[in-house]
C-alpha atoms as a PDB file:
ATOM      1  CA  UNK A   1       6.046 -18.873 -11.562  1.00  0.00           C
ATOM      2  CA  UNK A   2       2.865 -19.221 -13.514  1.00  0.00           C
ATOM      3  CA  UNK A   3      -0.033 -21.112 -12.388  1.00  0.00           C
ATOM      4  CA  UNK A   4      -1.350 -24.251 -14.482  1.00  0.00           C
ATOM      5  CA  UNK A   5      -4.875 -24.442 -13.332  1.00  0.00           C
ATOM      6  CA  UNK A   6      -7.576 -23.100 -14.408  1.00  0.00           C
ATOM      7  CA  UNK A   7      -9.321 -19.805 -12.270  1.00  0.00           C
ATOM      8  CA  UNK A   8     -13.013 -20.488 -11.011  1.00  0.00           C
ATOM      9  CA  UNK A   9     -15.161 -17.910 -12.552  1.00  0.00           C
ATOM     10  CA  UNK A  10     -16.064 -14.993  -9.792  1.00  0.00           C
ATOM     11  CA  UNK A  11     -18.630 -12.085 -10.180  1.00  0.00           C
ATOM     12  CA  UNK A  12     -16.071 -10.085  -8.296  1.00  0.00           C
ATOM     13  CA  UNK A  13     -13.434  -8.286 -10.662  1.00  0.00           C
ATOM     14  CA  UNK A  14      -9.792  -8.870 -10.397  1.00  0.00           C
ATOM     15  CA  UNK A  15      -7.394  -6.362  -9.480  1.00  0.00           C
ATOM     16  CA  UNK A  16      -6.907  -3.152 -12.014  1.00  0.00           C
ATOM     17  CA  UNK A  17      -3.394  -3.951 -12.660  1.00  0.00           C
ATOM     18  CA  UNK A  18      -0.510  -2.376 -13.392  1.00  0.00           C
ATOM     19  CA  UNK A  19      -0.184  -1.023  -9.872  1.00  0.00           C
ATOM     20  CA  UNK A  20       2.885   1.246  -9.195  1.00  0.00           C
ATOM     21  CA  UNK A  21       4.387   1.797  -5.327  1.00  0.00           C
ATOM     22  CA  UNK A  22       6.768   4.432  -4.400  1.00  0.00           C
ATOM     23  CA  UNK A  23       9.191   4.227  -1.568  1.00  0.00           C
ATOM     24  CA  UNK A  24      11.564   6.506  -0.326  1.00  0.00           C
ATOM     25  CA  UNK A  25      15.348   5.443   1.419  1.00  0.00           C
ATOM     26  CA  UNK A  26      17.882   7.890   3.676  1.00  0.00           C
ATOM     27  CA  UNK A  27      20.581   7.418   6.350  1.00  0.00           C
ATOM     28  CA  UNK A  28      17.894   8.466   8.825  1.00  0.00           C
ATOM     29  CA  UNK A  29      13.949   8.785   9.086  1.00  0.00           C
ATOM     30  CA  UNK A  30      13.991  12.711   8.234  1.00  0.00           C
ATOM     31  CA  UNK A  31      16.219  12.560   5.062  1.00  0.00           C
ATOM     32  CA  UNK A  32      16.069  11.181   1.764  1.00  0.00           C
ATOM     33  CA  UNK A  33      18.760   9.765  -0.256  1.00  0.00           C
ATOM     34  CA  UNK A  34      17.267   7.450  -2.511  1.00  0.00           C
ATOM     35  CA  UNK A  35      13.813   6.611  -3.934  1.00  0.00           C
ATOM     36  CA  UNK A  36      12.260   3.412  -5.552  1.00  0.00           C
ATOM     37  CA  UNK A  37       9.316   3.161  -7.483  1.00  0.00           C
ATOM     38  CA  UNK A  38       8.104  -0.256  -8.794  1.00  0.00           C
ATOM     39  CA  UNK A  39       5.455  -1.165 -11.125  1.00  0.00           C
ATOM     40  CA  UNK A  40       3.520  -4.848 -10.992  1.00  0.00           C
ATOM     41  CA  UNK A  41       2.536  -5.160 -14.329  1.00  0.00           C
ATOM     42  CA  UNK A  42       0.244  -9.065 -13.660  1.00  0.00           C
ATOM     43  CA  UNK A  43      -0.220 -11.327 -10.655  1.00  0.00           C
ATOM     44  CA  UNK A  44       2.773 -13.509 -11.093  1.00  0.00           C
ATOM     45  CA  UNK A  45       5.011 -10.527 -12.321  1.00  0.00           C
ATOM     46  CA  UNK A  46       8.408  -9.555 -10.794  1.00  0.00           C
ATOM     47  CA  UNK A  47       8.092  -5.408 -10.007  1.00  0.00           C
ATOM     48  CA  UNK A  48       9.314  -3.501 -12.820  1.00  0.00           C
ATOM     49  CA  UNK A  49      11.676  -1.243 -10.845  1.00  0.00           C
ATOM     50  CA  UNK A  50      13.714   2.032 -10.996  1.00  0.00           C
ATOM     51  CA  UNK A  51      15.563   4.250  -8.717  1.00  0.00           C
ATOM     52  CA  UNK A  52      16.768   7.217  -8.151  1.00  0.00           C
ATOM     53  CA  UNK A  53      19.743   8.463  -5.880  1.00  0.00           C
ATOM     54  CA  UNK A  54      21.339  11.818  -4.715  1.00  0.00           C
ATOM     55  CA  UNK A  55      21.449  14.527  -1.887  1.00  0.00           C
ATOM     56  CA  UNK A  56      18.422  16.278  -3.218  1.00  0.00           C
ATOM     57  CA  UNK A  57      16.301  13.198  -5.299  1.00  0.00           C
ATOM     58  CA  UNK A  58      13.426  14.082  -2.676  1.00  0.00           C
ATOM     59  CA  UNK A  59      13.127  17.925  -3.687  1.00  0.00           C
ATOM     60  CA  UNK A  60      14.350  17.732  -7.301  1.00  0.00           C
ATOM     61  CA  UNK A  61      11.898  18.583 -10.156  1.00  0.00           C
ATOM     62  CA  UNK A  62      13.522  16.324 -12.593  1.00  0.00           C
ATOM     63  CA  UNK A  63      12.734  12.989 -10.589  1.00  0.00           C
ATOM     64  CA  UNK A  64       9.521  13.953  -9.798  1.00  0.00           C
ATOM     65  CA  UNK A  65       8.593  14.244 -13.718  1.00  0.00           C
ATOM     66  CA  UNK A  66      10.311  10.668 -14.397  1.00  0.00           C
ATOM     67  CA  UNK A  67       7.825   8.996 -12.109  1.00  0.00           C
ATOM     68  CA  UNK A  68       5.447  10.288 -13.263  1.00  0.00           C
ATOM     69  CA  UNK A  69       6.762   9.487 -16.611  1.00  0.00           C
ATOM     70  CA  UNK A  70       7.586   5.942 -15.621  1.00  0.00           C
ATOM     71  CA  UNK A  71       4.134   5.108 -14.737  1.00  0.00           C
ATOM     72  CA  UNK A  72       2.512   6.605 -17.211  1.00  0.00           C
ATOM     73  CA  UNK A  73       4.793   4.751 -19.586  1.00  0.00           C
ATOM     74  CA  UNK A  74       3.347   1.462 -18.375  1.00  0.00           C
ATOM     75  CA  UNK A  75      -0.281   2.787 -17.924  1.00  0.00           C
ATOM     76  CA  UNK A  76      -0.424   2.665 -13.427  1.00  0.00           C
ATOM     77  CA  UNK A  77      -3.846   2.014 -12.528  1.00  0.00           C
ATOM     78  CA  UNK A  78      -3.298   2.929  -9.206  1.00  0.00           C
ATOM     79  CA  UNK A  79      -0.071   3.769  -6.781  1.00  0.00           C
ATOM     80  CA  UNK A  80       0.615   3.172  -3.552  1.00  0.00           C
ATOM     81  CA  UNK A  81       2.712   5.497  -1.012  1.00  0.00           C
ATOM     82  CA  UNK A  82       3.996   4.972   2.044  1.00  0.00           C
ATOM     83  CA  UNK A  83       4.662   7.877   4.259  1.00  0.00           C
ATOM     84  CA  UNK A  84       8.184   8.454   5.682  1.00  0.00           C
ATOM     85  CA  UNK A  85      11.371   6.591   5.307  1.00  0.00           C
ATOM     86  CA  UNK A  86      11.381   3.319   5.453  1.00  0.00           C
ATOM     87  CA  UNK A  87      15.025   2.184   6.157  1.00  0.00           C
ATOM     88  CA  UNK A  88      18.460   2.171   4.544  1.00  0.00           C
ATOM     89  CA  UNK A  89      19.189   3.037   1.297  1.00  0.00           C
ATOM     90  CA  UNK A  90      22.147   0.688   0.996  1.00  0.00           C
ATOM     91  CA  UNK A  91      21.366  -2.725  -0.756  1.00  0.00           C
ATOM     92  CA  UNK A  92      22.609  -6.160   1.893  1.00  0.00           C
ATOM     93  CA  UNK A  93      24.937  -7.856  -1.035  1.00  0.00           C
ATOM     94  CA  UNK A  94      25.747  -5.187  -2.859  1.00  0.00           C
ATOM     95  CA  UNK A  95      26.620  -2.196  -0.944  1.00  0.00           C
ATOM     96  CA  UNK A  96      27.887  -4.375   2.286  1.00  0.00           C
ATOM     97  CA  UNK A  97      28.344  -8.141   2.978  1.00  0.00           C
ATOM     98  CA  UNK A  98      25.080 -10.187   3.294  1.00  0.00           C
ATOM     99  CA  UNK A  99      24.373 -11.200   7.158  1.00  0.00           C
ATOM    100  CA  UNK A 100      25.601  -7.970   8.128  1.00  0.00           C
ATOM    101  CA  UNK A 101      23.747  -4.221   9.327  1.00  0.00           C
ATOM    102  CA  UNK A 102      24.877  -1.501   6.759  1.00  0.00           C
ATOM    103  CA  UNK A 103      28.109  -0.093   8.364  1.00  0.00           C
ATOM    104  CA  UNK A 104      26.953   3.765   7.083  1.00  0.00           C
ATOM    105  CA  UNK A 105      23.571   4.018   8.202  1.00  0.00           C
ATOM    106  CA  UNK A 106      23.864   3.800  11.790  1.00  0.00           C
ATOM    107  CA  UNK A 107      20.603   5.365  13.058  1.00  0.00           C
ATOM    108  CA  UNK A 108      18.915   1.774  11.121  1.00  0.00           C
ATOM    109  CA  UNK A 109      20.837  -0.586  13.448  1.00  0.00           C
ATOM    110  CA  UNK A 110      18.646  -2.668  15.807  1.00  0.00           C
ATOM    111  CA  UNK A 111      15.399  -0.748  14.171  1.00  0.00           C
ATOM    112  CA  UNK A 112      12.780  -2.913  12.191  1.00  0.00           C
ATOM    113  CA  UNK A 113       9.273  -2.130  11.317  1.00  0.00           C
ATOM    114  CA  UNK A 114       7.803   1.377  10.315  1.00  0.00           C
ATOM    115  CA  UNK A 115       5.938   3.355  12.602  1.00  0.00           C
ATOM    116  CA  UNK A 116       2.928   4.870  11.123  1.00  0.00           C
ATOM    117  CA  UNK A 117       2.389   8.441  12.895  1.00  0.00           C
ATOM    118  CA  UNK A 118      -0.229  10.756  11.877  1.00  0.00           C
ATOM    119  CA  UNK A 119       1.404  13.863  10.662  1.00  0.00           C
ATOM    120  CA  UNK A 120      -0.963  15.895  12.921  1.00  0.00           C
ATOM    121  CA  UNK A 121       1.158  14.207  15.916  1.00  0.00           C
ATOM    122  CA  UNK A 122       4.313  13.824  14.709  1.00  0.00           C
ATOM    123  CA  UNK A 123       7.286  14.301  16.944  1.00  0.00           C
ATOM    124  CA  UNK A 124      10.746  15.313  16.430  1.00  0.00           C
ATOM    125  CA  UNK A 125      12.709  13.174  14.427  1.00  0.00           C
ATOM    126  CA  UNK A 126       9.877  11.300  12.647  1.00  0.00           C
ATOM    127  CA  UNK A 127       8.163  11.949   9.596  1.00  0.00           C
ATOM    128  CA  UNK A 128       9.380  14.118   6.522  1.00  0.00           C
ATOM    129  CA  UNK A 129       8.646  17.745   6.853  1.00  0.00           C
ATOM    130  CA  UNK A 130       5.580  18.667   6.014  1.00  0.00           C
ATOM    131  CA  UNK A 131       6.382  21.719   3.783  1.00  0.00           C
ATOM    132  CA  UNK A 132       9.123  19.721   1.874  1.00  0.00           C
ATOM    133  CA  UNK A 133       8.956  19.155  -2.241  1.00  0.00           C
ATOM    134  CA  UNK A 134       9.597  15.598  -0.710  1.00  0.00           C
ATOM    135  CA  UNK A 135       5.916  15.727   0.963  1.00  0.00           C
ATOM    136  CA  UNK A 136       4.448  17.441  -2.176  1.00  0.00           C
ATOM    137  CA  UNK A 137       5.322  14.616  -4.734  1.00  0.00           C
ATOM    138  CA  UNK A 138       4.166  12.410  -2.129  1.00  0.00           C
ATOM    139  CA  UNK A 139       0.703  14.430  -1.914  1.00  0.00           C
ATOM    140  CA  UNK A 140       0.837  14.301  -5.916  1.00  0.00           C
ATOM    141  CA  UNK A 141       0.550  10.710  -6.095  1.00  0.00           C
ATOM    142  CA  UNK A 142      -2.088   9.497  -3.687  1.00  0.00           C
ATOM    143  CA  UNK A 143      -3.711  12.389  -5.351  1.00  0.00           C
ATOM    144  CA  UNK A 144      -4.634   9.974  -8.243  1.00  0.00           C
ATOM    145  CA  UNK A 145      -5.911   7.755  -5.500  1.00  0.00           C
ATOM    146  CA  UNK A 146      -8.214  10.286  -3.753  1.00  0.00           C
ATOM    147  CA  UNK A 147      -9.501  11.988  -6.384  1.00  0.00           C
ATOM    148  CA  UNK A 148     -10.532   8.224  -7.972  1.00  0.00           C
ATOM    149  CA  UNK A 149     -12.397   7.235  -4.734  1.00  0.00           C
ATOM    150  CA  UNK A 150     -14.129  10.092  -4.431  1.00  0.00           C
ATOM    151  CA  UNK A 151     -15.455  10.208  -7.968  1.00  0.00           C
ATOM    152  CA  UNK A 152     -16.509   6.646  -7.264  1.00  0.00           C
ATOM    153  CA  UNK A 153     -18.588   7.764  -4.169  1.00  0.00           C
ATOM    154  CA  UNK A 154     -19.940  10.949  -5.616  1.00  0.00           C
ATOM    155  CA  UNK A 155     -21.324   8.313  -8.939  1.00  0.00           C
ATOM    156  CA  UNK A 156     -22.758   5.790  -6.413  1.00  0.00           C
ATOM    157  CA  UNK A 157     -24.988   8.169  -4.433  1.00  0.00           C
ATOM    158  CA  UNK A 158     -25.950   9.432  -8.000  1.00  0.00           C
ATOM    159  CA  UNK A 159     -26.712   6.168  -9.498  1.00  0.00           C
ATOM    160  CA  UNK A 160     -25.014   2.742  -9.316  1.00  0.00           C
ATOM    161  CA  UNK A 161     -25.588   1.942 -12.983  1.00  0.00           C
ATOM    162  CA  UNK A 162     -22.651   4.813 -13.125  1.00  0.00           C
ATOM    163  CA  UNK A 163     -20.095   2.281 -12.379  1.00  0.00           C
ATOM    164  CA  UNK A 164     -18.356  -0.420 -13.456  1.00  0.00           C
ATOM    165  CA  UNK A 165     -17.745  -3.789 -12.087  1.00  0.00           C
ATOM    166  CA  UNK A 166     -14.845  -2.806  -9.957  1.00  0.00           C
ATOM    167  CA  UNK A 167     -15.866   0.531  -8.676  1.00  0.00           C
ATOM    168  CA  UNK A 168     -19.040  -1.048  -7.614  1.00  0.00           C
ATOM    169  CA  UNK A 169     -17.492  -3.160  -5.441  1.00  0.00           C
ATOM    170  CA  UNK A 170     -15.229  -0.425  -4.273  1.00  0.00           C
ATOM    171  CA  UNK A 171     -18.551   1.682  -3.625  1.00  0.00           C
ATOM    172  CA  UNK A 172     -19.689  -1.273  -1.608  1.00  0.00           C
ATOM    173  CA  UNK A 173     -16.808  -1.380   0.812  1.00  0.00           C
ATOM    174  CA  UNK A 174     -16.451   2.072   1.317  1.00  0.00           C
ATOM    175  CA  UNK A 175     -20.535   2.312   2.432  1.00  0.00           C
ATOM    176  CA  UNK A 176     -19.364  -0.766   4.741  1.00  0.00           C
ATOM    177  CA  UNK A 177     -17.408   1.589   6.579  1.00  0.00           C
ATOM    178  CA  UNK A 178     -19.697   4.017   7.853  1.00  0.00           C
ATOM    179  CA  UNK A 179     -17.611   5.620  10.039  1.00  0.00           C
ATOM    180  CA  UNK A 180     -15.631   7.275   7.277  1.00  0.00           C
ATOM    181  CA  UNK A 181     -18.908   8.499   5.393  1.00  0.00           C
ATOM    182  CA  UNK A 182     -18.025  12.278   6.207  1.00  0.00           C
ATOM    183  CA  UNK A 183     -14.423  11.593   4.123  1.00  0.00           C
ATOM    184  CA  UNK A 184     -15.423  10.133   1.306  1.00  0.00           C
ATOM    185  CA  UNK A 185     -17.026  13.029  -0.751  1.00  0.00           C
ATOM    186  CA  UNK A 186     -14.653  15.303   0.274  1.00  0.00           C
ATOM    187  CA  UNK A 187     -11.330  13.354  -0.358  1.00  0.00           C
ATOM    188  CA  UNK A 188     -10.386  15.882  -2.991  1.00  0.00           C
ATOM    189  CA  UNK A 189     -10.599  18.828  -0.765  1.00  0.00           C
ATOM    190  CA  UNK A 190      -9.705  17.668   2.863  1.00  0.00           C
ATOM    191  CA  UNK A 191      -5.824  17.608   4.405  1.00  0.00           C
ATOM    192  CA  UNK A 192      -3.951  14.970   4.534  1.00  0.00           C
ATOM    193  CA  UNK A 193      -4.388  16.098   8.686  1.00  0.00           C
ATOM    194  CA  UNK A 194      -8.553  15.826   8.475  1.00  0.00           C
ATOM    195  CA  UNK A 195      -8.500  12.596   6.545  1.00  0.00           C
ATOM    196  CA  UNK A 196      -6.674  10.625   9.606  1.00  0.00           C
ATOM    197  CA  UNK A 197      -8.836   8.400  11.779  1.00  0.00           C
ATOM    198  CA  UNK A 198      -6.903   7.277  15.361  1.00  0.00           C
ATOM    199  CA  UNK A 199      -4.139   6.675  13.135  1.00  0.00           C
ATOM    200  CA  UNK A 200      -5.672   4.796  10.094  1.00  0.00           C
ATOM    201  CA  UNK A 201      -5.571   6.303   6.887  1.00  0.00           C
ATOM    202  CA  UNK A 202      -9.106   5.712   5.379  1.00  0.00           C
ATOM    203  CA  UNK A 203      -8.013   5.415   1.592  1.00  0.00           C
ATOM    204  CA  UNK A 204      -4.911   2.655   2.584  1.00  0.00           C
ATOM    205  CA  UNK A 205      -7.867   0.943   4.973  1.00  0.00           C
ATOM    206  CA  UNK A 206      -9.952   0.641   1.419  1.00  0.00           C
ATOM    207  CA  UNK A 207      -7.508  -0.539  -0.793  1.00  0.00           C
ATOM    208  CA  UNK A 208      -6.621  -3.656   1.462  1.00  0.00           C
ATOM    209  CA  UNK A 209      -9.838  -4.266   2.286  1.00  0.00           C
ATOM    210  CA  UNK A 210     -10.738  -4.461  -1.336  1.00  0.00           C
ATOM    211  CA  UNK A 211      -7.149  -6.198  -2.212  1.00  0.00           C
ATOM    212  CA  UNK A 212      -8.592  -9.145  -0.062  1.00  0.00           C
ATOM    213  CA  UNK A 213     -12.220  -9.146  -1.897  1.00  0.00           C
ATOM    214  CA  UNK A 214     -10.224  -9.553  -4.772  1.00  0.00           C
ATOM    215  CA  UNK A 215      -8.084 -12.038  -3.519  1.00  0.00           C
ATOM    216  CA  UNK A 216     -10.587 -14.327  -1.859  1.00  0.00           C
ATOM    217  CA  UNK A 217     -13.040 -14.179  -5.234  1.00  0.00           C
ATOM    218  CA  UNK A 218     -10.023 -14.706  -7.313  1.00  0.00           C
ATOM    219  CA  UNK A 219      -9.281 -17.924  -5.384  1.00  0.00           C
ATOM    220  CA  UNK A 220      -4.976 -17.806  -6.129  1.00  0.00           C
ATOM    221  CA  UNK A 221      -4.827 -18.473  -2.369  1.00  0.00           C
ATOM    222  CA  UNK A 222      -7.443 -20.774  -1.103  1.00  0.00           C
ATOM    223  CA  UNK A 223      -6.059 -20.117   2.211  1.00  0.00           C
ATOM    224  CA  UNK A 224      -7.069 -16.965   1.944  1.00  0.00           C
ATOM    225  CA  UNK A 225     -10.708 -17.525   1.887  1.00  0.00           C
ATOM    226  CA  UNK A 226     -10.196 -20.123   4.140  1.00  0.00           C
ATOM    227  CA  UNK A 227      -8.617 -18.444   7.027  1.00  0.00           C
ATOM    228  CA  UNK A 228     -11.632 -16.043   6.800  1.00  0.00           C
ATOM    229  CA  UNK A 229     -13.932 -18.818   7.068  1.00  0.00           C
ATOM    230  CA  UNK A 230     -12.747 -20.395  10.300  1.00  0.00           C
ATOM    231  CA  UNK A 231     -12.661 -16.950  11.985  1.00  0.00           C
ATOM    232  CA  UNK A 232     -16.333 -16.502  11.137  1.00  0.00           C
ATOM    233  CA  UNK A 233     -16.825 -19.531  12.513  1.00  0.00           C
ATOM    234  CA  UNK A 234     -15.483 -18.465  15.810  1.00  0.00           C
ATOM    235  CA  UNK A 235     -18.040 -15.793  15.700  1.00  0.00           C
ATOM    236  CA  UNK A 236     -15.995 -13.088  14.086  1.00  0.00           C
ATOM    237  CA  UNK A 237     -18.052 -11.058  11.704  1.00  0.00           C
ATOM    238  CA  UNK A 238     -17.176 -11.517   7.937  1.00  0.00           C
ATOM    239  CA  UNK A 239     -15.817  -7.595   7.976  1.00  0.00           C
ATOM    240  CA  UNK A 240     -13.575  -7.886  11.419  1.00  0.00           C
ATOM    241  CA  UNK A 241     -12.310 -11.263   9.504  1.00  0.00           C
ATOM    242  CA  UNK A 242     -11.086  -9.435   6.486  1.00  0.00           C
ATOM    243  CA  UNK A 243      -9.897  -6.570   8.651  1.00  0.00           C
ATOM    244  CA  UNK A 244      -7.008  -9.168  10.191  1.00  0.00           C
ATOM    245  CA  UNK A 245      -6.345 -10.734   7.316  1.00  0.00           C
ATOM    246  CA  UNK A 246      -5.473  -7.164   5.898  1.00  0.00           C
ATOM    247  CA  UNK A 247      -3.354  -6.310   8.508  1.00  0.00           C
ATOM    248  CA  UNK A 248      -1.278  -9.195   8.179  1.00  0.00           C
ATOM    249  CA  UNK A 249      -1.267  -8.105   4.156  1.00  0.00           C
ATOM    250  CA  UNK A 250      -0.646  -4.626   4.961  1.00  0.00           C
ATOM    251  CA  UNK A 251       2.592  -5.546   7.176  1.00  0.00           C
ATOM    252  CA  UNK A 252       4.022  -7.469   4.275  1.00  0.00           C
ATOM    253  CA  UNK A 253       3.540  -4.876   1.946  1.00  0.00           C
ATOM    254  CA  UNK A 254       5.739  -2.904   4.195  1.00  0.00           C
ATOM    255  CA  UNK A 255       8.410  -5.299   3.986  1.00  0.00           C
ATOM    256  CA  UNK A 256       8.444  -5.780   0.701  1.00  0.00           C
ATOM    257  CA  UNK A 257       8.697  -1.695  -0.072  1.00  0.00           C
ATOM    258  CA  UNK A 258      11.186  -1.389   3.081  1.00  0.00           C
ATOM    259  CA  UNK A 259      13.563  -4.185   1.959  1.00  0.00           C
ATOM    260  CA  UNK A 260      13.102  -3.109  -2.120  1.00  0.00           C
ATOM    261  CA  UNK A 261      12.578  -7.243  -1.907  1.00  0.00           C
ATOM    262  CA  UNK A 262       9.863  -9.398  -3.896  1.00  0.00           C
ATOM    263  CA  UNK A 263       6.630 -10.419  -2.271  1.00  0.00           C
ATOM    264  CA  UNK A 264       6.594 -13.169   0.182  1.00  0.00           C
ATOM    265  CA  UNK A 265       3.951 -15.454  -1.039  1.00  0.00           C
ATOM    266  CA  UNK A 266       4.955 -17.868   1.243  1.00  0.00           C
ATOM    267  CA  UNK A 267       5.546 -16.009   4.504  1.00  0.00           C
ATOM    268  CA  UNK A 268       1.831 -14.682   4.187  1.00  0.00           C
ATOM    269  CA  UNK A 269       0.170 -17.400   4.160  1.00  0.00           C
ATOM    270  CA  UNK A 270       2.359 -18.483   7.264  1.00  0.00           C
ATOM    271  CA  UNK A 271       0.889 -15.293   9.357  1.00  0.00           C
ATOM    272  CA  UNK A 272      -2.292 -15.959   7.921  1.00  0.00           C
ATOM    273  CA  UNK A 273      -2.233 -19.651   9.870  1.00  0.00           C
ATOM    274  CA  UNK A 274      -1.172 -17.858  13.069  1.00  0.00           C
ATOM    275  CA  UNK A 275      -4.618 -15.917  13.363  1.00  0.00           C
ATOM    276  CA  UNK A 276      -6.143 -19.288  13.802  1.00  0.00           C
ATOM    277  CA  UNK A 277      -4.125 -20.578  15.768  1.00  0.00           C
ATOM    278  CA  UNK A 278      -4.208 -17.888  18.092  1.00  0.00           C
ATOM    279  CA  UNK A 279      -7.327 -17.415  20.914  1.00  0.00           C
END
């Protein structure tokens, strides 16, 4: 639905859409049957989407080109990947009556969420093998995230007139966080194994970070800014503020990629509340 008023002007840039995402669907968490990439072209968009299904769609050559293809076609800015399998390939309404668990994926029953596992730690039976095509395609597109980010930190210890508005506020973010200052110039060398921090993925930590920048300057969601407010005014740093707000962005992003289901505007801003609420 498109919005009628008018945007406040902001000195902070907008997000660089399109933005693509890339999921990935099998009757259990170590096989892949089906993958879904997505592309939000504006704001208010619906996802662009197309998928892909078969015994070997994770390993196969072909598919891996018409991603790539697919994104290019509608010039990606930047993609996001989420490690693993996230759930059932089988669509609720389609595939099996709606109010009911998918009656051929029975390792999904009962489970909800994603666990997050560093692939340094993994255990048996979670996670994608590491040596898998499936892992390399994955590798090949937070590439074009990594190697981004780290051209943005080598140019700001160069020279901040380098950059443009958005990378500058990137650059600023990612000198907040001083604790990943070893990563940053060496995102496009490291493994996937070194860039892991207690379980936090330094380049996802970023990108929502800078996703709410973006969406308190842009002022689409007063809330937003507001909910960020009143936990500074508890005594909550402005940083630590943003930092819940992104995790409650950050778990509906899951959803949205594990259920192949549109963003819930709504349901966000209802978390949001909850951090206030709560002591």
């Amino acid at each position: 639905m498109k919005r009628s008023r008018r945007r406040k002007p902001s000195s902070l840039p907008p997000v660089e859409y399109p933005i693509g995402t890339v999921a990935y669907y099998g009757p259990d968490d170590r096989t892949v049957t089906k993958i879904a990439a997505g592309v939000i072209e504006s704001e208010d968009a619906e996802p662009i989407m197309k998928r892909w299904r078969g015994s070997d769609v994770a390993t196969s050559s072909q598919v891996q080109k018409e991603i790539q293809e697919f994104f290019e076609a509608h010039k990606v800015q930047h993609v996001a990947v989420v490690d693993g399998v996230l759930g059932c390939p089988h669509e609720e309404g389609v595939d099996f009556p709606v109010g009911q668990e998918c009656p051929y994926c029975p390792f999904w029953r009962g489970k909800q969420g994603i666990q997050v596992v560093p692939e340094q730690a993994s255990a048996p039976g979670t996670g994608v093998s590491e040596s898998s095509d499936f892992s390399a395609l994955q590798k090949q597109l937070r590439g074009l995230t990594r190697a981004r980010l780290c051209g943005i930190w080598k140019r700001a210890q160069a020279d901040t007139s380098f950059l443009d508005s958005e990378e500058t506020q990137i650059a600023q973010i990612m000198q907040e966080h001083s604790e990943y200052h070893d990563l940053w110039g060496r995102l496009d060398t490291i493994s996937e194994a070194e860039l892991e921090r207690d379980g936090t993925n330094p380049i996802v930590h970023i990108t929502i970070h800078d996703t709410i920048e973006n969406q308190i300057a842009q002022g689409d969601l007063p809330e937003v800014r507001l909910i960020v407010e009143r936990l500074m005014a508890r005594g909550i740093s402005r940083h630590e503020a943003i930092h819940r707000v992104g995790s409650v962005l950050i778990e509906e992003i899951y959803h949205v990629l594990r259920e192949d289901c549109p963003f819930d505007e709504a349901g966000y801003l209802r978390k949001l509340r909850r951090l206030v609420r709560s002591r």
